[in-house]
PDB file of N, CA and C in Angstrom:
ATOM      1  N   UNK A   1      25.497  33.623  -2.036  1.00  0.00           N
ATOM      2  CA  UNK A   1      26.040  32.863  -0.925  1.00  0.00           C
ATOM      3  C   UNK A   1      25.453  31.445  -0.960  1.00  0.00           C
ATOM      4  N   UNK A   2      26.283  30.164  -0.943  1.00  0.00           N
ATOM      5  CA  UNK A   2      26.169  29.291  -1.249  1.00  0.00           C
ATOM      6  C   UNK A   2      26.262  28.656   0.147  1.00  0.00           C
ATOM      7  N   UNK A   3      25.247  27.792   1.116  1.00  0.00           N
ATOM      8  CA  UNK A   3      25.089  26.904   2.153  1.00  0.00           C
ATOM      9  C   UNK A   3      24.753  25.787   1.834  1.00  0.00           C
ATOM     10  N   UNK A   4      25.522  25.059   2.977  1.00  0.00           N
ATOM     11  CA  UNK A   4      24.310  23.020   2.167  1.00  0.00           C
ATOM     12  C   UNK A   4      24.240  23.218   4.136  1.00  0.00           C
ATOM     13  N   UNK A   5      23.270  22.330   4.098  1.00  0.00           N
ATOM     14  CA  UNK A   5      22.633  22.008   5.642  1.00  0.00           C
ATOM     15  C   UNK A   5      22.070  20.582   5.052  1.00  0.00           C
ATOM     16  N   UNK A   6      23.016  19.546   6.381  1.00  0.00           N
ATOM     17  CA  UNK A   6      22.633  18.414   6.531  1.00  0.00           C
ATOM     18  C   UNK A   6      21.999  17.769   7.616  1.00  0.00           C
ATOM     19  N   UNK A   7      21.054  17.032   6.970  1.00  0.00           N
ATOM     20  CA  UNK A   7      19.635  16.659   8.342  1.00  0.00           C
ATOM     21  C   UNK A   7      20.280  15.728   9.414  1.00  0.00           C
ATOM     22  N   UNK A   8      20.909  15.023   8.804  1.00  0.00           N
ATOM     23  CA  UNK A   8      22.106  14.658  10.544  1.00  0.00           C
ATOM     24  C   UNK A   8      22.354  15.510  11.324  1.00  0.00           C
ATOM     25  N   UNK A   9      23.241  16.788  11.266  1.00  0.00           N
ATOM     26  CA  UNK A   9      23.217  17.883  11.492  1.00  0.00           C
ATOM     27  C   UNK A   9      22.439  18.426  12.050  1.00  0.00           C
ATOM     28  N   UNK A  10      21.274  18.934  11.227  1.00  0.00           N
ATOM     29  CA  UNK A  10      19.658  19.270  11.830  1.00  0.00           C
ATOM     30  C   UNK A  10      19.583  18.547  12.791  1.00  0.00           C
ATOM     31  N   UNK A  11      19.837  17.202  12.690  1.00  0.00           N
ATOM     32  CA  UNK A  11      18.632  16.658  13.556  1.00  0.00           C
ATOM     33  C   UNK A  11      17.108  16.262  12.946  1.00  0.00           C
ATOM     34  N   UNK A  12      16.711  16.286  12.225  1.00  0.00           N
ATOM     35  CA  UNK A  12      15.645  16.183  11.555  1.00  0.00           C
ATOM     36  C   UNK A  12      15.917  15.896   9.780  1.00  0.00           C
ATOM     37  N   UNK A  13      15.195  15.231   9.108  1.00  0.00           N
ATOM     38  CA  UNK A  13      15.072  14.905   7.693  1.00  0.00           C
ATOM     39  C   UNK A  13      14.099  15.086   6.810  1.00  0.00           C
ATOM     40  N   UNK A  14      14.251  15.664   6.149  1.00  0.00           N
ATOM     41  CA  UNK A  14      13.033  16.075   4.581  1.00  0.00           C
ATOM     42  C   UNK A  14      12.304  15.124   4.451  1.00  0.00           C
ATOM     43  N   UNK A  15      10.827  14.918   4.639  1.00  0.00           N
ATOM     44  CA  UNK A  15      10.337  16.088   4.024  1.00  0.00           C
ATOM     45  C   UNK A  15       9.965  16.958   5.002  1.00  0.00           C
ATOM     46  N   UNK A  16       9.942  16.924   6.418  1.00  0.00           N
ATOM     47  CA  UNK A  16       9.984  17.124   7.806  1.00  0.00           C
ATOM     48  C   UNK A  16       9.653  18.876   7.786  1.00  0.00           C
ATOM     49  N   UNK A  17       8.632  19.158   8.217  1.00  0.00           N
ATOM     50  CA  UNK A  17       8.634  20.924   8.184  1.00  0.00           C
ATOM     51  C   UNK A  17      10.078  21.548   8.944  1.00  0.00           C
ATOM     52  N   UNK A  18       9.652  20.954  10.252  1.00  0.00           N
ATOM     53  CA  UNK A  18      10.879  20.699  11.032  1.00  0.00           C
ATOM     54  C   UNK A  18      12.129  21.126  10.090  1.00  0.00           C
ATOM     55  N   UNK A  19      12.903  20.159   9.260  1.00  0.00           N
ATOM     56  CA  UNK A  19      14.173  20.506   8.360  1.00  0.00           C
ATOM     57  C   UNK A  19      14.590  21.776   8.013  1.00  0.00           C
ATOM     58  N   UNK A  20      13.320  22.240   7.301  1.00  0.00           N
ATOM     59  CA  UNK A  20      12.805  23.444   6.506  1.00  0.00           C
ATOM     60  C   UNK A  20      13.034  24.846   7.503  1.00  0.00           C
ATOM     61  N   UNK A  21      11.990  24.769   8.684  1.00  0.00           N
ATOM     62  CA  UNK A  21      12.324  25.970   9.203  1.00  0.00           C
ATOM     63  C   UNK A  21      13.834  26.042  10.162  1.00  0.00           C
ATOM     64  N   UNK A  22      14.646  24.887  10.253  1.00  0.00           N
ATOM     65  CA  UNK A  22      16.074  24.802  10.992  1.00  0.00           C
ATOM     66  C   UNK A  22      16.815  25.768  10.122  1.00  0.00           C
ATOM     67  N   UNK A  23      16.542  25.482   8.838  1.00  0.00           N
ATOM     68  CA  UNK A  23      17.708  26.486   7.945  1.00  0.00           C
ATOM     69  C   UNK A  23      16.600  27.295   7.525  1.00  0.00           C
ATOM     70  N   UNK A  24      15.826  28.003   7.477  1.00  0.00           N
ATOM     71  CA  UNK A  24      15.162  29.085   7.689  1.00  0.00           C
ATOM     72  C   UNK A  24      15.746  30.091   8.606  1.00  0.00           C
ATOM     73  N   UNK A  25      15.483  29.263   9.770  1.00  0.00           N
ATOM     74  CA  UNK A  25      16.214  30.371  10.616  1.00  0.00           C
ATOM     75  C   UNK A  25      17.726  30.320  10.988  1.00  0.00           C
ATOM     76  N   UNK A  26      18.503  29.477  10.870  1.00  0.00           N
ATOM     77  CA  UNK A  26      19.700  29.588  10.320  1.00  0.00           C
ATOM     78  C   UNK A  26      20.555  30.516   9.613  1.00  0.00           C
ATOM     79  N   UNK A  27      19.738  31.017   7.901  1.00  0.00           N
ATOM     80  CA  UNK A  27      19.297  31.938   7.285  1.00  0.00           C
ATOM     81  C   UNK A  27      18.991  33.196   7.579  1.00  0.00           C
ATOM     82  N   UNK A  28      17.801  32.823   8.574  1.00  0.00           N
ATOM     83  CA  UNK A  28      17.407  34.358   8.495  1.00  0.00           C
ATOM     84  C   UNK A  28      16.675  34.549   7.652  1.00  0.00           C
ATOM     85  N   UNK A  29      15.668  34.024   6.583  1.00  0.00           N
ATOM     86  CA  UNK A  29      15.538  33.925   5.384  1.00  0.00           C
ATOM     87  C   UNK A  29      13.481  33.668   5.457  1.00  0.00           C
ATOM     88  N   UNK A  30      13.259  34.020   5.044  1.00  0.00           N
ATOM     89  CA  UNK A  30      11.507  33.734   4.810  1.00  0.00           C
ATOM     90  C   UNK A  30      11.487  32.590   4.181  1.00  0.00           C
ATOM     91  N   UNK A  31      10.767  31.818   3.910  1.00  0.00           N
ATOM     92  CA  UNK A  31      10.720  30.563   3.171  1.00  0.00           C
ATOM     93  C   UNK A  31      10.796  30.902   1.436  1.00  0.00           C
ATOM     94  N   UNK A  32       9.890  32.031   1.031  1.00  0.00           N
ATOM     95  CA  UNK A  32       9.792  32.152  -0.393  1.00  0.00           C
ATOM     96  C   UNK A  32      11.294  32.429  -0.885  1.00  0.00           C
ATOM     97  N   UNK A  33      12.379  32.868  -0.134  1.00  0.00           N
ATOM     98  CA  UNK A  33      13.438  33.835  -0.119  1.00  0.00           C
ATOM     99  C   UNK A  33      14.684  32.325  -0.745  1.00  0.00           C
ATOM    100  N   UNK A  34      14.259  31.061  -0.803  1.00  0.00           N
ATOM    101  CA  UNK A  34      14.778  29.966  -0.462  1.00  0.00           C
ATOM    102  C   UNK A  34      14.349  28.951  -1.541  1.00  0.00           C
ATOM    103  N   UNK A  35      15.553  28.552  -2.143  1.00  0.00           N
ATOM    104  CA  UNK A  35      15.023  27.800  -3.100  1.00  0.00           C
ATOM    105  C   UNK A  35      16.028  25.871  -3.048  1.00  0.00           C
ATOM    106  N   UNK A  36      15.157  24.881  -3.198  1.00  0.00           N
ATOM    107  CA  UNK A  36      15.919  23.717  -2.550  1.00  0.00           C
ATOM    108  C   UNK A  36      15.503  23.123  -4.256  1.00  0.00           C
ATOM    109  N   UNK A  37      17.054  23.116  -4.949  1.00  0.00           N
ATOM    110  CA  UNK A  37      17.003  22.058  -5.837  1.00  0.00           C
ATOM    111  C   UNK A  37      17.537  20.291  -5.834  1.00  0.00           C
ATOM    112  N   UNK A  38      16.494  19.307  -5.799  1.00  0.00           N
ATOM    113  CA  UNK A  38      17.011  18.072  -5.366  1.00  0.00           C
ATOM    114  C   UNK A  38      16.415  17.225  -6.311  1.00  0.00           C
ATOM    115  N   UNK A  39      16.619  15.852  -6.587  1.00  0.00           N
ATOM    116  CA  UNK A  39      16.573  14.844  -6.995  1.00  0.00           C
ATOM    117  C   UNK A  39      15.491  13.795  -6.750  1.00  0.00           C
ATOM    118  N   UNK A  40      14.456  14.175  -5.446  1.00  0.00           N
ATOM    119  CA  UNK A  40      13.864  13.387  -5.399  1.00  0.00           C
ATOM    120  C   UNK A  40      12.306  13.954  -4.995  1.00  0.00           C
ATOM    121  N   UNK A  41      11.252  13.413  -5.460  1.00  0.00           N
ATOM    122  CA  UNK A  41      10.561  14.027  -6.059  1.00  0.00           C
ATOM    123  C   UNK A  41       9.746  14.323  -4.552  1.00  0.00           C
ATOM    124  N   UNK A  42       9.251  13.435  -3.288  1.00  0.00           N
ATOM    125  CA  UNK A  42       8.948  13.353  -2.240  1.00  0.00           C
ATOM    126  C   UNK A  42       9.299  14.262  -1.328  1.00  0.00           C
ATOM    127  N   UNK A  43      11.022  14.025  -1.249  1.00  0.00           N
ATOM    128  CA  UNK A  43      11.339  14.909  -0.159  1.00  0.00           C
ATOM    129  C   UNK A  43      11.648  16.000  -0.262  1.00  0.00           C
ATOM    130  N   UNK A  44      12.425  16.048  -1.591  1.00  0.00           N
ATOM    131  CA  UNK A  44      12.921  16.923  -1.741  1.00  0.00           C
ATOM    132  C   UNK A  44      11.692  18.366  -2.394  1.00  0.00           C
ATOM    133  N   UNK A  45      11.311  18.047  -3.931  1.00  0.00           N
ATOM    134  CA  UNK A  45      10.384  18.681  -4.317  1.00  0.00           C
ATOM    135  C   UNK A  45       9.082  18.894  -3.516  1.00  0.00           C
ATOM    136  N   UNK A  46       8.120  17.827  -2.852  1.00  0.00           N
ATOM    137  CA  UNK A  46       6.749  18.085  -2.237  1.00  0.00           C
ATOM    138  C   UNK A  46       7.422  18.815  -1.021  1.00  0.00           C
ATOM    139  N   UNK A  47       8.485  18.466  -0.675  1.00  0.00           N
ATOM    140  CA  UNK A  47       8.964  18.563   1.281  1.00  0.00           C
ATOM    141  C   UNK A  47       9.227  20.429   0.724  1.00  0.00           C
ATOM    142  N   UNK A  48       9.915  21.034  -0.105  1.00  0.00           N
ATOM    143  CA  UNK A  48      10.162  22.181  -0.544  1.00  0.00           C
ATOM    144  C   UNK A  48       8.997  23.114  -0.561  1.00  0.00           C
ATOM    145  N   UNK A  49       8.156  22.461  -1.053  1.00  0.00           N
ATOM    146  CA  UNK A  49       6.248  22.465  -2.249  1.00  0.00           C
ATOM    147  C   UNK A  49       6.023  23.442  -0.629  1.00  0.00           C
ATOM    148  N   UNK A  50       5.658  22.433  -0.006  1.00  0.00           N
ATOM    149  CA  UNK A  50       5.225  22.429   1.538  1.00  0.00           C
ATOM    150  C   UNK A  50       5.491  23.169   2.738  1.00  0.00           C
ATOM    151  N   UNK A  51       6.615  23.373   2.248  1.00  0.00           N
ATOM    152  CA  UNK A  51       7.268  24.632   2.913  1.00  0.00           C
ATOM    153  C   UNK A  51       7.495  26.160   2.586  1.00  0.00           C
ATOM    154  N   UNK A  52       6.732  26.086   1.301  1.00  0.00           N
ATOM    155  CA  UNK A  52       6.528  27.347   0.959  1.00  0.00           C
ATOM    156  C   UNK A  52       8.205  27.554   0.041  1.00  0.00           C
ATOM    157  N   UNK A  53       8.938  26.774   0.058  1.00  0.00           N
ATOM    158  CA  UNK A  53      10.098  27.034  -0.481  1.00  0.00           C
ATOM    159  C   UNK A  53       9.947  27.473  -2.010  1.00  0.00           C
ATOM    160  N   UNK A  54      10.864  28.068  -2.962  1.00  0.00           N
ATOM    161  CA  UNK A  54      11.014  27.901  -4.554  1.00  0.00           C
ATOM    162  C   UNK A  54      11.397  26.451  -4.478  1.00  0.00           C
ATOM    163  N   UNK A  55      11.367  25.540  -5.842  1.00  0.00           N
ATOM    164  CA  UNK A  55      12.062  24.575  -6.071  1.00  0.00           C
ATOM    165  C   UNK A  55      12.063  24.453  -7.075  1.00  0.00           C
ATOM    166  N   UNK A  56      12.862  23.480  -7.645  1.00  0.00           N
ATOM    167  CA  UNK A  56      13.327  22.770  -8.839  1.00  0.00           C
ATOM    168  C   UNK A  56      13.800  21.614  -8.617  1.00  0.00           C
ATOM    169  N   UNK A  57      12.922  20.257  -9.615  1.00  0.00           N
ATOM    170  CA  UNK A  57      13.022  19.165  -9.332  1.00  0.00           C
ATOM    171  C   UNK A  57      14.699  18.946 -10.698  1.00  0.00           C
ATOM    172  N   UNK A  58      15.455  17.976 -10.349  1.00  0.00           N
ATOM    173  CA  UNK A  58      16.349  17.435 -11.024  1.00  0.00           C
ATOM    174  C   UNK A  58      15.952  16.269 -11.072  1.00  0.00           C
ATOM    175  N   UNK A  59      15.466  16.633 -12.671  1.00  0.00           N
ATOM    176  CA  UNK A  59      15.084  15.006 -13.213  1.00  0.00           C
ATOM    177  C   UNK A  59      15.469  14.824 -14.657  1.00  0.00           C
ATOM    178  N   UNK A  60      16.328  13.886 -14.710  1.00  0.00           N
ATOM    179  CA  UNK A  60      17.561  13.811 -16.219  1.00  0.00           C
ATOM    180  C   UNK A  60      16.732  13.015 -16.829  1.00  0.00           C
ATOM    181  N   UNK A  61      15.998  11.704 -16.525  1.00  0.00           N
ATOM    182  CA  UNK A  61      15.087  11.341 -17.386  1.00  0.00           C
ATOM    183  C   UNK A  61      13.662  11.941 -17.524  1.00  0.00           C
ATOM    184  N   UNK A  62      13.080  13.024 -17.231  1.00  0.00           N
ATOM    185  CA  UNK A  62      11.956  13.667 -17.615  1.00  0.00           C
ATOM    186  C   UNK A  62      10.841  13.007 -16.793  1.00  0.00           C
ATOM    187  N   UNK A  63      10.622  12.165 -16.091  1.00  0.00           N
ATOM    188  CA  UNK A  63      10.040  10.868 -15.763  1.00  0.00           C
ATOM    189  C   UNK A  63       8.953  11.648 -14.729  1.00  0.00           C
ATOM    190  N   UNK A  64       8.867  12.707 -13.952  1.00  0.00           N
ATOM    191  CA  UNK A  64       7.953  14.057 -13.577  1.00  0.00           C
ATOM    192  C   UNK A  64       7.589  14.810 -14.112  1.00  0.00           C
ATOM    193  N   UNK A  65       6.077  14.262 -13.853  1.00  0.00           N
ATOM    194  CA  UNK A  65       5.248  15.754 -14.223  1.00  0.00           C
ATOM    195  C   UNK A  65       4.870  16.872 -13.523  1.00  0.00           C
ATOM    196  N   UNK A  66       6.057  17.614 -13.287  1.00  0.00           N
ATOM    197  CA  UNK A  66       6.183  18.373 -12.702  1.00  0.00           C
ATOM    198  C   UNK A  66       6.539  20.490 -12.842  1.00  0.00           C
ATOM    199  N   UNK A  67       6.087  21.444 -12.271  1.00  0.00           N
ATOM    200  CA  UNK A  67       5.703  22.412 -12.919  1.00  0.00           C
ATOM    201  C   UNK A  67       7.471  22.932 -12.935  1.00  0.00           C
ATOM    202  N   UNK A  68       8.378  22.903 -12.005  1.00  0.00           N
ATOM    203  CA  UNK A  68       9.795  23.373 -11.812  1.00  0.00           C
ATOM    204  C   UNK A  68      10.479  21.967 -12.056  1.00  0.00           C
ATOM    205  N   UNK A  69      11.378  21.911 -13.582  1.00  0.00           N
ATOM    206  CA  UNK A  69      12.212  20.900 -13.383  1.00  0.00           C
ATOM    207  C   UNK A  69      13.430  20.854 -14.594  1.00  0.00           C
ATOM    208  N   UNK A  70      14.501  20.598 -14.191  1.00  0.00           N
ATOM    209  CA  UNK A  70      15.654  20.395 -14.747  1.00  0.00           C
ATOM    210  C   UNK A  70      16.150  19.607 -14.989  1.00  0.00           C
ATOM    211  N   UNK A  71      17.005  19.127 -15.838  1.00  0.00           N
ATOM    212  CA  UNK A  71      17.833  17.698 -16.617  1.00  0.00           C
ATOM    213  C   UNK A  71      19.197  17.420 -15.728  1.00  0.00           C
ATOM    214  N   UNK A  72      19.732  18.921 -15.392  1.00  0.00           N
ATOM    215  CA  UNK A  72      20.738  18.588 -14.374  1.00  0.00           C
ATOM    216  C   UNK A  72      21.024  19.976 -13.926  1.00  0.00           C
ATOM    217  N   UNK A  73      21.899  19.919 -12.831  1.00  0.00           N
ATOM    218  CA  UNK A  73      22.403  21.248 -12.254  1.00  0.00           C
ATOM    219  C   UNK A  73      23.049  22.332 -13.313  1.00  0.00           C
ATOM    220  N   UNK A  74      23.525  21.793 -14.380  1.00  0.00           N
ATOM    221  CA  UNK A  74      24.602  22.715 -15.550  1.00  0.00           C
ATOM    222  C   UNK A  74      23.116  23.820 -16.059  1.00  0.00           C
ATOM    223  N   UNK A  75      21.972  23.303 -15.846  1.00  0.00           N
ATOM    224  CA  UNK A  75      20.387  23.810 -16.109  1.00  0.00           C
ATOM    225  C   UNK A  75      20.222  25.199 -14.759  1.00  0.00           C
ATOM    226  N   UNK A  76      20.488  24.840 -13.873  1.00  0.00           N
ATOM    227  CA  UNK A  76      19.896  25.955 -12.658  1.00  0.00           C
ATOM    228  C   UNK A  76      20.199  27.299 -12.896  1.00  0.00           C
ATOM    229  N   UNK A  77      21.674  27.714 -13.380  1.00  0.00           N
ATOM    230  CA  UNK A  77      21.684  29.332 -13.179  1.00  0.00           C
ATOM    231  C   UNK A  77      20.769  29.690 -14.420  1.00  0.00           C
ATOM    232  N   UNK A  78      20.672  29.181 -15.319  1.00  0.00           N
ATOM    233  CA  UNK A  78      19.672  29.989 -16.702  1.00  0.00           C
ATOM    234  C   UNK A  78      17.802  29.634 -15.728  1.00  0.00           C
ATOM    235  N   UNK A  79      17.550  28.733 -15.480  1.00  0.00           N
ATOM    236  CA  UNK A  79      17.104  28.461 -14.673  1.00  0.00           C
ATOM    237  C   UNK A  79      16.089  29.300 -13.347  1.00  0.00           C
ATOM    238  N   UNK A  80      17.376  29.712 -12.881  1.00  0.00           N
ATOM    239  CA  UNK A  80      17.321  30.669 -11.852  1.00  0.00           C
ATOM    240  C   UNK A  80      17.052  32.288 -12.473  1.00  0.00           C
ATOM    241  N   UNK A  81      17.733  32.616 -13.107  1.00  0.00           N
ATOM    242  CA  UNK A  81      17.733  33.827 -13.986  1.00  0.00           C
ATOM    243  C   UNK A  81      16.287  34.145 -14.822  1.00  0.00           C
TER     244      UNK A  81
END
């Protein structure tokens, strides 16, 4: 099951714990249960980190040194698997 949740929406913005537990419980979902793949290394990856979330950073130029990271989305389901 595929959701997007937008922080307009929320009401609140990444890296914001706040964000995190809105679609948590939205969900229904524990934090580990939850995985946020994004583009930017701050909000998305640390704001994820921080929340106890899974993540995966999307980074096409490699340019993070980082422990979860991908070149692009066509990368996530092998990825994920």
């Amino acid at each position: 099951c595929r959701r997007f949740f937008i922080s307009s929406q929320l009401g609140v913005r990444k890296p914001a714990r706040e964000f995190f537990s809105a679609i948590e419980a939205r969900l229904k979902l524990p934090p580990e249960r939850l995985l946020l793949a994004g583009d930017d290394l701050t909000n998305d990856y640390e704001g994820a980190r921080a929340a106890g979330w899974q993540r995966v950073l999307i980074d096409p130029g490699e340019r993070c040194a980082v422990e979860h990271r991908i070149r692009s989305l066509r990368e996530l389901p092998e990825w994920i698997q």
